[in-house]
Protein backbone atom coordinates (compact mmCIF):
# COMPACT_ATOMS: atom_id res chain seq x y z
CA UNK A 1 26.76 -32.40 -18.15
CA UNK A 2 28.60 -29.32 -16.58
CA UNK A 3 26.16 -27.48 -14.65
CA UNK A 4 27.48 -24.97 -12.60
CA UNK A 5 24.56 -24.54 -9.57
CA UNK A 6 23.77 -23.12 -6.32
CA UNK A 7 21.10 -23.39 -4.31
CA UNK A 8 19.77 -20.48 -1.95
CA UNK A 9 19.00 -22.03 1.24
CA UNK A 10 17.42 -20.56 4.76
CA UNK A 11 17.57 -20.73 8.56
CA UNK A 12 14.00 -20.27 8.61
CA UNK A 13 11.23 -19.10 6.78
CA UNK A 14 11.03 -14.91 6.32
CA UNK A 15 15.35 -14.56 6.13
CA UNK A 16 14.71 -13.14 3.06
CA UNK A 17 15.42 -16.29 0.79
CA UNK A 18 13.06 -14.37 -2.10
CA UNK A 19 15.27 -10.92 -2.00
CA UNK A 20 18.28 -12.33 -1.96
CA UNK A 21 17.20 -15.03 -5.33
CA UNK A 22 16.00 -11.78 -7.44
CA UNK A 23 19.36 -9.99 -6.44
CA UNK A 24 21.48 -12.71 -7.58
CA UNK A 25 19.53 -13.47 -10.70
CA UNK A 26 19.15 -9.85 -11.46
CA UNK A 27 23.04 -9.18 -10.31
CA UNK A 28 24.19 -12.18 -13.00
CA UNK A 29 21.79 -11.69 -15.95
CA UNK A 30 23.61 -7.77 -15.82
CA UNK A 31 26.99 -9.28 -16.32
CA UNK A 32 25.35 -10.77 -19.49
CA UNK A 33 25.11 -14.19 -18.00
CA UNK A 34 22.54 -16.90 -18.92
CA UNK A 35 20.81 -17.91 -15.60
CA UNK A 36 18.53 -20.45 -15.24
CA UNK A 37 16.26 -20.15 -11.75
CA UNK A 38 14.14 -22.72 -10.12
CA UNK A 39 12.16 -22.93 -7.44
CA UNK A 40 12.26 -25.64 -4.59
CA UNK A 41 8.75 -26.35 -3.55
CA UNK A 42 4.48 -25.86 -4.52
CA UNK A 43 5.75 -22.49 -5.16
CA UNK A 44 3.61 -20.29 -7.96
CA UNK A 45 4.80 -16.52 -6.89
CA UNK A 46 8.22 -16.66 -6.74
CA UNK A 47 9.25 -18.73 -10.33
CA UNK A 48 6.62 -15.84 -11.86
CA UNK A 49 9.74 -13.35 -10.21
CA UNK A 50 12.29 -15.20 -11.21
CA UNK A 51 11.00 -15.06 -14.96
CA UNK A 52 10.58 -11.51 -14.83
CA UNK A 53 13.85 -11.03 -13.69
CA UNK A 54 15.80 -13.52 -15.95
CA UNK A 55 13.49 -13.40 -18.66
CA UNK A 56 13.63 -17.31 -19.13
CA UNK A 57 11.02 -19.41 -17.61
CA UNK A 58 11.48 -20.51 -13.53
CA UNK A 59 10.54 -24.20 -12.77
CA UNK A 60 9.50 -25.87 -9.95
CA UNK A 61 11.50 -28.74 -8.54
CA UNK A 62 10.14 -31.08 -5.29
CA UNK A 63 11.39 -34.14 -3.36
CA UNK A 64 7.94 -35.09 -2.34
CA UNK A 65 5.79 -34.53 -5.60
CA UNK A 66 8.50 -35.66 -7.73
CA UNK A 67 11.01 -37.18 -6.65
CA UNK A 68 14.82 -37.14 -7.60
CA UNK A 69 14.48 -38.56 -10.66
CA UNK A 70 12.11 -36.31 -12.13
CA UNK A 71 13.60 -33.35 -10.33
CA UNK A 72 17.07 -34.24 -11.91
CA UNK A 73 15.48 -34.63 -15.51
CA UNK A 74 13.61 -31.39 -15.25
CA UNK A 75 16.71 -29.36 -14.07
CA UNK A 76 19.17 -30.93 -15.83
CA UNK A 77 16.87 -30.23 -20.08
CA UNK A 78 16.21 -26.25 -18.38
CA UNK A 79 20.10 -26.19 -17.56
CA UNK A 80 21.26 -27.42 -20.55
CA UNK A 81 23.32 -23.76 -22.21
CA UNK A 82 22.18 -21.85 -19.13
CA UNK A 83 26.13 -20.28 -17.71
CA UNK A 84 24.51 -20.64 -14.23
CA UNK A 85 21.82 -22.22 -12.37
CA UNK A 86 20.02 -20.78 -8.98
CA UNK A 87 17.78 -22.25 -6.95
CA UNK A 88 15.56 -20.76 -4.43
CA UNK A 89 14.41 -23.30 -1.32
CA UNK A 90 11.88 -23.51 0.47
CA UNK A 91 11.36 -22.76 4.69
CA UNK A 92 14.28 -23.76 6.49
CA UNK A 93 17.04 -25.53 4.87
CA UNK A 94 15.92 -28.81 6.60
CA UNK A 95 12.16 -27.79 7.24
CA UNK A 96 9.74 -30.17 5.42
CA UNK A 97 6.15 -31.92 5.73
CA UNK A 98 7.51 -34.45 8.51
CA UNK A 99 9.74 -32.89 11.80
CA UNK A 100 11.89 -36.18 11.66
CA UNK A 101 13.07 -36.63 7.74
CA UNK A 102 14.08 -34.85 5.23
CA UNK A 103 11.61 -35.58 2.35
CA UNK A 104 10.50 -32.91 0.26
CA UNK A 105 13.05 -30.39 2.47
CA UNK A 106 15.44 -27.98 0.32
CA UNK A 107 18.55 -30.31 1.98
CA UNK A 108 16.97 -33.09 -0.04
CA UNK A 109 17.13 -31.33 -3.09
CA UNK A 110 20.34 -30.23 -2.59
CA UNK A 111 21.50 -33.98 -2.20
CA UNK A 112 19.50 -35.08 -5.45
CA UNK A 113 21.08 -32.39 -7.48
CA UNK A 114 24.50 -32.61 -5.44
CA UNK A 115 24.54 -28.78 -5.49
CA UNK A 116 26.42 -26.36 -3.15
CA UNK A 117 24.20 -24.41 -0.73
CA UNK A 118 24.80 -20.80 -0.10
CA UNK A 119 23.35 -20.23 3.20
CA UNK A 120 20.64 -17.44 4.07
CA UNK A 121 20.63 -15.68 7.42
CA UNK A 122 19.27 -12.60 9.16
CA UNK A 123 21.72 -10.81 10.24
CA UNK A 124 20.50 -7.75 11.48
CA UNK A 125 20.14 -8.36 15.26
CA UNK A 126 23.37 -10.94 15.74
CA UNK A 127 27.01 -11.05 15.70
CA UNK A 128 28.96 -13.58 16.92
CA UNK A 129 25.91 -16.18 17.44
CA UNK A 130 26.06 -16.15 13.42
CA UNK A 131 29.51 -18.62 14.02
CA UNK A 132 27.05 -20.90 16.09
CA UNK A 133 24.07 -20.69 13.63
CA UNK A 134 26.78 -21.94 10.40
CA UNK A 135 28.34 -24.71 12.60
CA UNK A 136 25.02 -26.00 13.78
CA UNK A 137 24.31 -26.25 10.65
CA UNK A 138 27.04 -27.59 8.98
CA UNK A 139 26.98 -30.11 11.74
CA UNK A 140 23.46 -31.16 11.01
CA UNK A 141 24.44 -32.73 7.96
CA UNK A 142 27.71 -33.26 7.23
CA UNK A 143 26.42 -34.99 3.80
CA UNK A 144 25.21 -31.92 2.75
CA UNK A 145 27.50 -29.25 1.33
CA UNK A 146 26.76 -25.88 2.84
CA UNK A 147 29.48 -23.81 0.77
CA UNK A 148 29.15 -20.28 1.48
CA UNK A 149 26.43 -17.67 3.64
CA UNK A 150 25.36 -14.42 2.33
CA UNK A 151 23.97 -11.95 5.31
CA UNK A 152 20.99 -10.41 4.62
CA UNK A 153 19.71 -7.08 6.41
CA UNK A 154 22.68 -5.78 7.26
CA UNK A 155 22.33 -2.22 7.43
CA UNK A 156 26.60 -1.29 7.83
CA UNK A 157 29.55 -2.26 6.48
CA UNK A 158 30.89 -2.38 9.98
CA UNK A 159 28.32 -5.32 11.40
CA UNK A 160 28.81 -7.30 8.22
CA UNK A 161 32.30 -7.26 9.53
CA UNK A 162 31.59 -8.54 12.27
CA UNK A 163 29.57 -11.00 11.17
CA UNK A 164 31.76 -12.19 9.15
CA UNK A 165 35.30 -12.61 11.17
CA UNK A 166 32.70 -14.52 14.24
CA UNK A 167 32.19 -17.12 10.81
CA UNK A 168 35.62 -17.07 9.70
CA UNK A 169 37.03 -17.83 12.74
CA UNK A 170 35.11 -20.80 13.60
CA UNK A 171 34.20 -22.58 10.31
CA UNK A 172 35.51 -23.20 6.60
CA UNK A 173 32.66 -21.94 4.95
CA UNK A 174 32.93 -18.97 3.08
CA UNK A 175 30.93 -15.46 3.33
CA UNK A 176 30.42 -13.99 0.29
CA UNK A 177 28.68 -11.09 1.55
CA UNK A 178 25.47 -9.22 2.45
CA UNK A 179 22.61 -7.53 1.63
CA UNK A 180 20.96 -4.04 3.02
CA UNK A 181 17.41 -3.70 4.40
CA UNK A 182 15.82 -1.66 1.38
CA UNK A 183 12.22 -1.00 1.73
CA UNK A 184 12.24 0.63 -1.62
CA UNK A 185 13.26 -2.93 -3.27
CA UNK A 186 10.87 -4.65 -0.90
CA UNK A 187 8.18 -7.02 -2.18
CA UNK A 188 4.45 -6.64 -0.20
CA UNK A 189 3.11 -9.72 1.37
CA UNK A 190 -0.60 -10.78 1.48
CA UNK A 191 -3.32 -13.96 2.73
CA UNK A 192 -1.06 -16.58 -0.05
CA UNK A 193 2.68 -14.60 0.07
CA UNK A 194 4.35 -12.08 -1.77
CA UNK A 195 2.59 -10.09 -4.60
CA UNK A 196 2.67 -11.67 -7.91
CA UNK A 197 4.81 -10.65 -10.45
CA UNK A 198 2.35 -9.68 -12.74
CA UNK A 199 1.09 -6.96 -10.59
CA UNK A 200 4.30 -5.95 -8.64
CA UNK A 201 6.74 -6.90 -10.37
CA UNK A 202 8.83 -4.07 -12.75
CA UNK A 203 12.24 -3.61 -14.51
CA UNK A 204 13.48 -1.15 -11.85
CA UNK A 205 12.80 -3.33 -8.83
CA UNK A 206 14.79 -6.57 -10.09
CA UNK A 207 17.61 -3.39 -11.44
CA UNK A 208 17.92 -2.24 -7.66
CA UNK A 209 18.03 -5.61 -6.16
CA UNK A 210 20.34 -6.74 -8.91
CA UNK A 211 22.87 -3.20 -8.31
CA UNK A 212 22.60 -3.83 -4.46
CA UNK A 213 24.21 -7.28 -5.02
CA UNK A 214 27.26 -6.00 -7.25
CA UNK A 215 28.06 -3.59 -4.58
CA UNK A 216 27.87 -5.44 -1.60
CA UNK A 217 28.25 -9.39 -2.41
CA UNK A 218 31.36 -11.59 -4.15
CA UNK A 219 29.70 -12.31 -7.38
CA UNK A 220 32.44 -13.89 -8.73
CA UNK A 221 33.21 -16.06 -5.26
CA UNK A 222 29.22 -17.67 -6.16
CA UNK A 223 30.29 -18.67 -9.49
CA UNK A 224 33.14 -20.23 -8.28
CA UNK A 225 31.09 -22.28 -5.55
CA UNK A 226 28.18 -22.76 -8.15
CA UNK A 227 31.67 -23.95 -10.92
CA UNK A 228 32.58 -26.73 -8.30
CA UNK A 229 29.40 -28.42 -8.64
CA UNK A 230 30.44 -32.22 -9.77
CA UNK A 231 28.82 -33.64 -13.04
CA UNK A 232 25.31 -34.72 -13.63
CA UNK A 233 23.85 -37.15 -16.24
CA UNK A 234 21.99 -35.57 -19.10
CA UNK A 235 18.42 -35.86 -18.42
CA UNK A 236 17.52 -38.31 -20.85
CA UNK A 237 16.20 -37.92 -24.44
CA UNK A 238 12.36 -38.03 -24.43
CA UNK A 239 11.18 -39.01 -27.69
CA UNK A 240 9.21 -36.89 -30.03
CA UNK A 241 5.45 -38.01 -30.50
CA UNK A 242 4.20 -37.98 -33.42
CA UNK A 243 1.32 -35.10 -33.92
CA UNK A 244 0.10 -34.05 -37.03
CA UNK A 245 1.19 -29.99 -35.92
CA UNK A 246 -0.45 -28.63 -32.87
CA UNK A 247 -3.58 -29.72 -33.38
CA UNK A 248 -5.88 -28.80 -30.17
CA UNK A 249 -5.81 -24.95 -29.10
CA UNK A 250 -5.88 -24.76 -25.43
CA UNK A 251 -6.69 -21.33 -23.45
CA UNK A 252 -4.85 -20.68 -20.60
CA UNK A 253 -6.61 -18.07 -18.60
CA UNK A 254 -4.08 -15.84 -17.37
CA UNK A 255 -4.07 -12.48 -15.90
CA UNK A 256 -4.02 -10.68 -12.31
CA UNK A 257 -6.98 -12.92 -11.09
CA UNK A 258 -5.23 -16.49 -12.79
CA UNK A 259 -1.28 -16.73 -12.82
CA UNK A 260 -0.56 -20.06 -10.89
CA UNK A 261 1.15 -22.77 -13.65
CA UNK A 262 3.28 -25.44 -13.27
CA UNK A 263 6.18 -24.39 -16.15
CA UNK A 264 5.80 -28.04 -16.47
CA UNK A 265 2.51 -28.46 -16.80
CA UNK A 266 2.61 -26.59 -19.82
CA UNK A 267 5.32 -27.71 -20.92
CA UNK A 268 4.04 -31.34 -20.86
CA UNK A 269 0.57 -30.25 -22.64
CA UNK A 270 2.62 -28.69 -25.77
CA UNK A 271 4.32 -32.05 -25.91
CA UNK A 272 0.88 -33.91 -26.21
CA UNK A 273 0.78 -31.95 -29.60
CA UNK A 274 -1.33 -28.37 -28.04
CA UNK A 275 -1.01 -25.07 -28.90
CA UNK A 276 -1.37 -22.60 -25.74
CA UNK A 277 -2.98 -19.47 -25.97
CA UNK A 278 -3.53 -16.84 -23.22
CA UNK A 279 -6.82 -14.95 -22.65
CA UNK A 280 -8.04 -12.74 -19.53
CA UNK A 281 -10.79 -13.83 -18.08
CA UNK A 282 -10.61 -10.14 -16.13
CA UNK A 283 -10.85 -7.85 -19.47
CA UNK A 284 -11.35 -10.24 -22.55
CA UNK A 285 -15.27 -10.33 -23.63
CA UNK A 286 -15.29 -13.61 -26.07
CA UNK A 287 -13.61 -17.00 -25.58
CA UNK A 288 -10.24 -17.50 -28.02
CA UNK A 289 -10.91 -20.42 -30.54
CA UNK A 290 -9.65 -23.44 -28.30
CA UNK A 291 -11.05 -26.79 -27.20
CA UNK A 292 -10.14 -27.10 -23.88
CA UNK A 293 -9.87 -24.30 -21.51
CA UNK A 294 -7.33 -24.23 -18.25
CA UNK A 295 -8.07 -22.38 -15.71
CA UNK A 296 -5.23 -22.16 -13.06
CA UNK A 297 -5.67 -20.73 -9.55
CA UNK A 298 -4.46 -17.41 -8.60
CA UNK A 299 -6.06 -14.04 -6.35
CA UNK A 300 -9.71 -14.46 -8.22
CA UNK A 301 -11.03 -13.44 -4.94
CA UNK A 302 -9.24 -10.15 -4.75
CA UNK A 303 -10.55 -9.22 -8.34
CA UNK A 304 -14.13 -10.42 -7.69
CA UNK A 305 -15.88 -7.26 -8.87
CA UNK A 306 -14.11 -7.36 -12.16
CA UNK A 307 -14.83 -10.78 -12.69
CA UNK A 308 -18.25 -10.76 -11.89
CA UNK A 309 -18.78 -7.29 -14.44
CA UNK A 310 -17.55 -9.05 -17.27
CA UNK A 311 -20.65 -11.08 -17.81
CA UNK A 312 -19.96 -11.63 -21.30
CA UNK A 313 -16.60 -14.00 -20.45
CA UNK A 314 -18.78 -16.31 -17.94
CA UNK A 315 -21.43 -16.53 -20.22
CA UNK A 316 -19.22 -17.77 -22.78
CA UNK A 317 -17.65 -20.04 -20.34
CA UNK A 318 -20.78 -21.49 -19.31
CA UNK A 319 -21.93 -21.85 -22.86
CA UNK A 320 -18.04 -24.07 -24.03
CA UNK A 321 -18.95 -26.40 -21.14
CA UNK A 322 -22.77 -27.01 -21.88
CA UNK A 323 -21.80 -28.06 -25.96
CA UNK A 324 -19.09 -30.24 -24.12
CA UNK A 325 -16.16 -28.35 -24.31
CA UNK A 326 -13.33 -29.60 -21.97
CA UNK A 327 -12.53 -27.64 -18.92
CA UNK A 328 -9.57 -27.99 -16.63
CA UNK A 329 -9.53 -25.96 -13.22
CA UNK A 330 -7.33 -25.83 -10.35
CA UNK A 331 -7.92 -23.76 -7.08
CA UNK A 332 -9.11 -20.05 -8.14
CA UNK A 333 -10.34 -21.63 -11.34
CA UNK A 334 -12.20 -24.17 -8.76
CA UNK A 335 -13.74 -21.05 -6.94
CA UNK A 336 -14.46 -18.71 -10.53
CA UNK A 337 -16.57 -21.95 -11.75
CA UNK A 338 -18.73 -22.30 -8.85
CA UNK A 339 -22.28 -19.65 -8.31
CA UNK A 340 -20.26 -16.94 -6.46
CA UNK A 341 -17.05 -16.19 -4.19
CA UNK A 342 -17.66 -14.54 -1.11
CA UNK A 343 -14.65 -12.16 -0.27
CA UNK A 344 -12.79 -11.47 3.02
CA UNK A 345 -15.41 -8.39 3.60
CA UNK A 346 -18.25 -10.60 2.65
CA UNK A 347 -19.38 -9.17 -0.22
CA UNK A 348 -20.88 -11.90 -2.65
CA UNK A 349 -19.52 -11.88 -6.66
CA UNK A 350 -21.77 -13.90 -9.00
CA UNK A 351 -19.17 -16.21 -10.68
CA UNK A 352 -19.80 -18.75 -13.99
CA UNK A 353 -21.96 -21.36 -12.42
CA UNK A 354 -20.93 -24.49 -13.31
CA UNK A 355 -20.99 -25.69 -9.77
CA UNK A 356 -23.90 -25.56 -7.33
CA UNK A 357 -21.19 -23.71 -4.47
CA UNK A 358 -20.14 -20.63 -2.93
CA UNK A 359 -16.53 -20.15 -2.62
CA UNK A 360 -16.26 -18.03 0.51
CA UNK A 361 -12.71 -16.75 1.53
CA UNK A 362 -11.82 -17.26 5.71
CA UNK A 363 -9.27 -15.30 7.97
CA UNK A 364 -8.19 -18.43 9.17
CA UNK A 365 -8.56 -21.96 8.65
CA UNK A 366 -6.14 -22.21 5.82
CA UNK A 367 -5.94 -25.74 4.07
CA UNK A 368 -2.32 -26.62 3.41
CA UNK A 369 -0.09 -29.70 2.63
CA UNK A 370 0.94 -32.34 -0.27
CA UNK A 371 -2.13 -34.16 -1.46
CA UNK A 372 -2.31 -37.41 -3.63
CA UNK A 373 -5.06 -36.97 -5.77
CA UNK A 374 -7.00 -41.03 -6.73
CA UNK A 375 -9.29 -40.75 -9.41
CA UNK A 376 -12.31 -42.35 -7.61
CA UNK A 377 -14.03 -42.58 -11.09
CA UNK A 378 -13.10 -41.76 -15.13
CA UNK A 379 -12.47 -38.58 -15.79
CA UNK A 380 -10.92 -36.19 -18.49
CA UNK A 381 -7.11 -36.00 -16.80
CA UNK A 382 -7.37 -40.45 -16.76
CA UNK A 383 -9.01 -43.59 -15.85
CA UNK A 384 -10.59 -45.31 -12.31
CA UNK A 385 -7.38 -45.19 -9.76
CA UNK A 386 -5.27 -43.08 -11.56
CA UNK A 387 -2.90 -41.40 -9.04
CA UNK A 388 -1.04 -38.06 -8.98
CA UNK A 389 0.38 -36.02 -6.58
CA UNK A 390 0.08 -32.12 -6.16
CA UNK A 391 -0.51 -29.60 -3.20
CA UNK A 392 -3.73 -27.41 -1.24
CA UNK A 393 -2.76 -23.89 -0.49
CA UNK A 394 -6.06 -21.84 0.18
CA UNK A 395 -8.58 -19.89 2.79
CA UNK A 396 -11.49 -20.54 1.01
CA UNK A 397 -14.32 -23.30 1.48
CA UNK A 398 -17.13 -24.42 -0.59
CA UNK A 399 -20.64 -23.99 0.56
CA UNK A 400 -22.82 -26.19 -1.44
CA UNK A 401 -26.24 -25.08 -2.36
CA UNK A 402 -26.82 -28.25 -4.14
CA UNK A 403 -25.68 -31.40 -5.23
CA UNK A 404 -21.91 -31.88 -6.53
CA UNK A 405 -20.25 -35.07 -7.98
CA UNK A 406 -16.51 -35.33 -7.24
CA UNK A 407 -14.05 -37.63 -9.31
CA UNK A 408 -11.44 -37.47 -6.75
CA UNK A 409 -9.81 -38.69 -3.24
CA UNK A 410 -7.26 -37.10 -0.95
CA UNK A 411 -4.87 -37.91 0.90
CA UNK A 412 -2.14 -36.09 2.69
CA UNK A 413 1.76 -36.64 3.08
CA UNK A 414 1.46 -39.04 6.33
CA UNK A 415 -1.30 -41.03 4.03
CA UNK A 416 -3.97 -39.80 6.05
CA UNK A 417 -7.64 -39.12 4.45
CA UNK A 418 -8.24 -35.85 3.45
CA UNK A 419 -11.93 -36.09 1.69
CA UNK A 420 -13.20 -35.78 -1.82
CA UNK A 421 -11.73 -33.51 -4.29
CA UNK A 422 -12.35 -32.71 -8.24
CA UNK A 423 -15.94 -31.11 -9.23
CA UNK A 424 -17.13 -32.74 -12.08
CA UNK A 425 -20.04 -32.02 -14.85
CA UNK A 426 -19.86 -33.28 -18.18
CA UNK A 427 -16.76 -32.69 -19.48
CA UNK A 428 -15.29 -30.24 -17.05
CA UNK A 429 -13.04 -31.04 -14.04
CA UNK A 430 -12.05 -28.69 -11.25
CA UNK A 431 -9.76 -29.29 -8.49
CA UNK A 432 -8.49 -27.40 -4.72
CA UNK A 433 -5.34 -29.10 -5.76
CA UNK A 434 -2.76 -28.25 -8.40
CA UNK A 435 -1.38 -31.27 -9.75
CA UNK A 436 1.76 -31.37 -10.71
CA UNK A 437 1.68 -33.13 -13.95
CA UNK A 438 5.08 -34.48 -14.49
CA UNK A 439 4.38 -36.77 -11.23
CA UNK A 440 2.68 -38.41 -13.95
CA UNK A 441 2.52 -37.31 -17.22
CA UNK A 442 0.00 -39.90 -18.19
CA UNK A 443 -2.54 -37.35 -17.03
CA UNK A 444 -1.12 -34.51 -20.23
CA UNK A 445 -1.61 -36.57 -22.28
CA UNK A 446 -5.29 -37.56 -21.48
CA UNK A 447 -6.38 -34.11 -21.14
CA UNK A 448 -5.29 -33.37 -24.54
CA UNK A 449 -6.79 -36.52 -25.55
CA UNK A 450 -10.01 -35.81 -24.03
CA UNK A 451 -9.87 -32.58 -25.85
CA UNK A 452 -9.40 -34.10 -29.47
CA UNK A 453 -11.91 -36.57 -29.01
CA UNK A 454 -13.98 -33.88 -28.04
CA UNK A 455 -13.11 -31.70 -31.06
CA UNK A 456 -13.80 -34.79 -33.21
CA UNK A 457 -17.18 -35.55 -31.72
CA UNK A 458 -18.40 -31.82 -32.19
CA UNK A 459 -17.23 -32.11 -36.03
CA UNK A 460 -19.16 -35.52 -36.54
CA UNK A 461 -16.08 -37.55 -36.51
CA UNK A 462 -14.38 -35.94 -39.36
CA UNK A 463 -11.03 -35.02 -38.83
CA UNK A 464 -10.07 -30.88 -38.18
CA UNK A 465 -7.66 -28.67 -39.67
């Protein structure tokens, strides 16, 4: 398939990778364009700003989780009719888990998707040491095809100039333009990143960012670089299992407190023959009609208060998992299951209580990296040394104040042991990590399963409507 493609790339981490993405996206969906964004990486915040701006769902794409199989199959069906395709990397171009490779690194990516890179850099204290910064990295890699550099926070028309002739003169790749320090089109950063869309994000900021482009950057010079892309196979044709209609009703908490999903995820659980519906933990008072419940991670400890007012929502919580109702929980779901989460100014918020813990939040001491997740017994996502790979991203810590059974074991990207992971009581399972699920799909497919046979258990066997 034609794909036209380009991915945004850094020098580093904090160029302004983000800004740039929701300029571009905002900048071509104007013009009337189709775009299709991704997101290179464990990444939760920025596909959520990528949707709002494009209006079409962002997806997650990593070497190390998934490898370029999967990644190709996953962009290429999300692709498919989209007039252009933008992806936003991760760190550095060639930053990764490992100093020495470059697994799971956006320069990977950009190999596995043979996609042109449009090149990220920080312009606003250089000049002519932008012409080293290209050819280094052009040089770097010469199997990697780093097509054109956008500058961004350049604050005159003049040092762009610059800029640009110092790149002209010594390299062949093009500069399609810059970007202006805005504050006013600026995104605020926090403990986990950027704000989430959900609570900063808004028409007029993706307008500005999109109007800043058309005035300052070569549109049409990215489509052509993003038209040059070569050919990909069609991802191919996964057949169509056979469901009698959605069947099982799955709640998806989602809200400010729980907005961190895997496109895929869901994706792969509505393929298993479920029917997704959203509730709020924060503001709804009765569970939806569902039998199984996913609760994804998010900024639960920011909305504590809230959370721990509406007593109504963890009752009912508590009361699905005690008649056996399946429960799914990553991360802030982990932490809104447990007795209470202890917030950065150590105030304690009574949580659900499935879990003899306290999830209390730390200034420092974060727990990062790629984790494969071993099922170190049965559970509800699969069966004794089932393995899938996902990723840690959080300040908190559990503080046990009593006895918990895990189902899981970690290990990081070098293979190193990382301890137990995965709560477990009756039917519910909760998690630090979020899985990716299409690094094996198997484990959709049992969750859903574990739901139905669930369902059919609490109707006495007899089949449901």
């Amino acid at each position: 398939m034609k794909a036209p493609r380009i991915i945004i790339a850094g020098t580093g981490s904090n160029v302004g990778k983000t800004t740039v993405t929701l300029a571009l996206l905002a900048a071509f969906t104007a013009r009337g364009r189709m775009v299709q964004s991704f997101k290179a990486g464990p990444d939760f915040i920025d596909p959520g700003h990528h949707q709002a701006a494009t209006g079409r769902p962002s997806r997650n794409l990593d070497g190390w989780m998934l490898g370029r199989e999967v990644n190709r199959a996953i962009f290429t069906r999300a692709a498919a009719g989209a007039d252009l395709s933008i992806v936003e990397g991760m760190m550095g171009l060639f930053d990764s888990s490992s100093p020495v490779n470059e697994l799971g690194s956006t320069a990977e990516l950009a190999k596995q998707l043979d996609a042109p890179v449009l090149l990220v850099i920080d312009g606003s204290a250089m000049a002519r040491s932008a012409a080293a910064m290209v050819e280094g990295f052009v040089r770097f890699d010469p199997l990697l095809n780093i097509a054109g550099v956008l500058f961004n926070r350049v604050n005159s028309d003049g040092h762009y100039r610059l800029l640009k002739a110092a790149v002209d003169q010594r390299t062949n790749v093009a500069v399609v333009g810059y970007l202006r320090t805005d504050p006013s089109a600026s995104i605020p950063d926090r403990h986990l990143g950027l704000m989430t869309a959900i609570e900063r994000g808004s028409a007029d900021l993706y307008e500005r960012l999109g109007r800043a482009a058309a005035e300052t950057v070569d549109l049409d010079l990215i489509e052509h670089l993003a038209g040059s892309s070569v050919e990909l196979p069609a991802a191919p044709i996964v057949p169509v299992k056979q469901h009698t209609g959605r069947d099982i009703r799955i709640g998806i908490a989602y809200d400010q407190a729980f907005c961190f999903y895997y496109q895929d995820n869901l994706d792969l659980l509505e393929a298993e023959g479920a029917r997704l519906i959203r509730f709020s933990p924060m503001s709804d008072h009765t569970l939806p009609d569902v039998d199984l419940l996913y609760l994804g991670g998010g900024y639960p400890e920011l909305h504590g208060e809230a959370l721990a007012a509406n007593v109504a929502m963890k009752r009912a919580i508590r009361s699905f998992a005690e008649r056996g109702g399946v429960i799914y929980a990553e991360c802030g779901g982990l932490m809104y299951l447990t007795k209470a989460i202890r917030d950065f100014k150590g105030r304690s918020h009574e949580m659900v209580g499935l879990f003899a813990a306290e999830a209390g939040m730390r200034r420092s001491g974060l727990t990062l990296g790629y984790r494969t997740v071993e099922f170190s017994r049965p559970c509800i996502l699969g069966e004794l040394g089932t393995v899938v790979r996902g990723h840690e991203f959080h300040y908190s810590a559990l503080s046990a104040t009593g006895p918990l059974d895990y189902a899981c074991r970690l290990t990081d990207a070098r293979g190193e042991t990382k301890g137990p992971d995965g709560l477990v009581t009756k039917k519910t399972l909760a998690l630090y990590t979020h899985l990716h699920f299409a690094s094996r799909p198997q484990v959709a497919e049992a969750l859903v399963e574990a739901a139905r046979q669930s369902r059919l258990n609490a109707s006495g066997g007899r089949q449901a409507g």
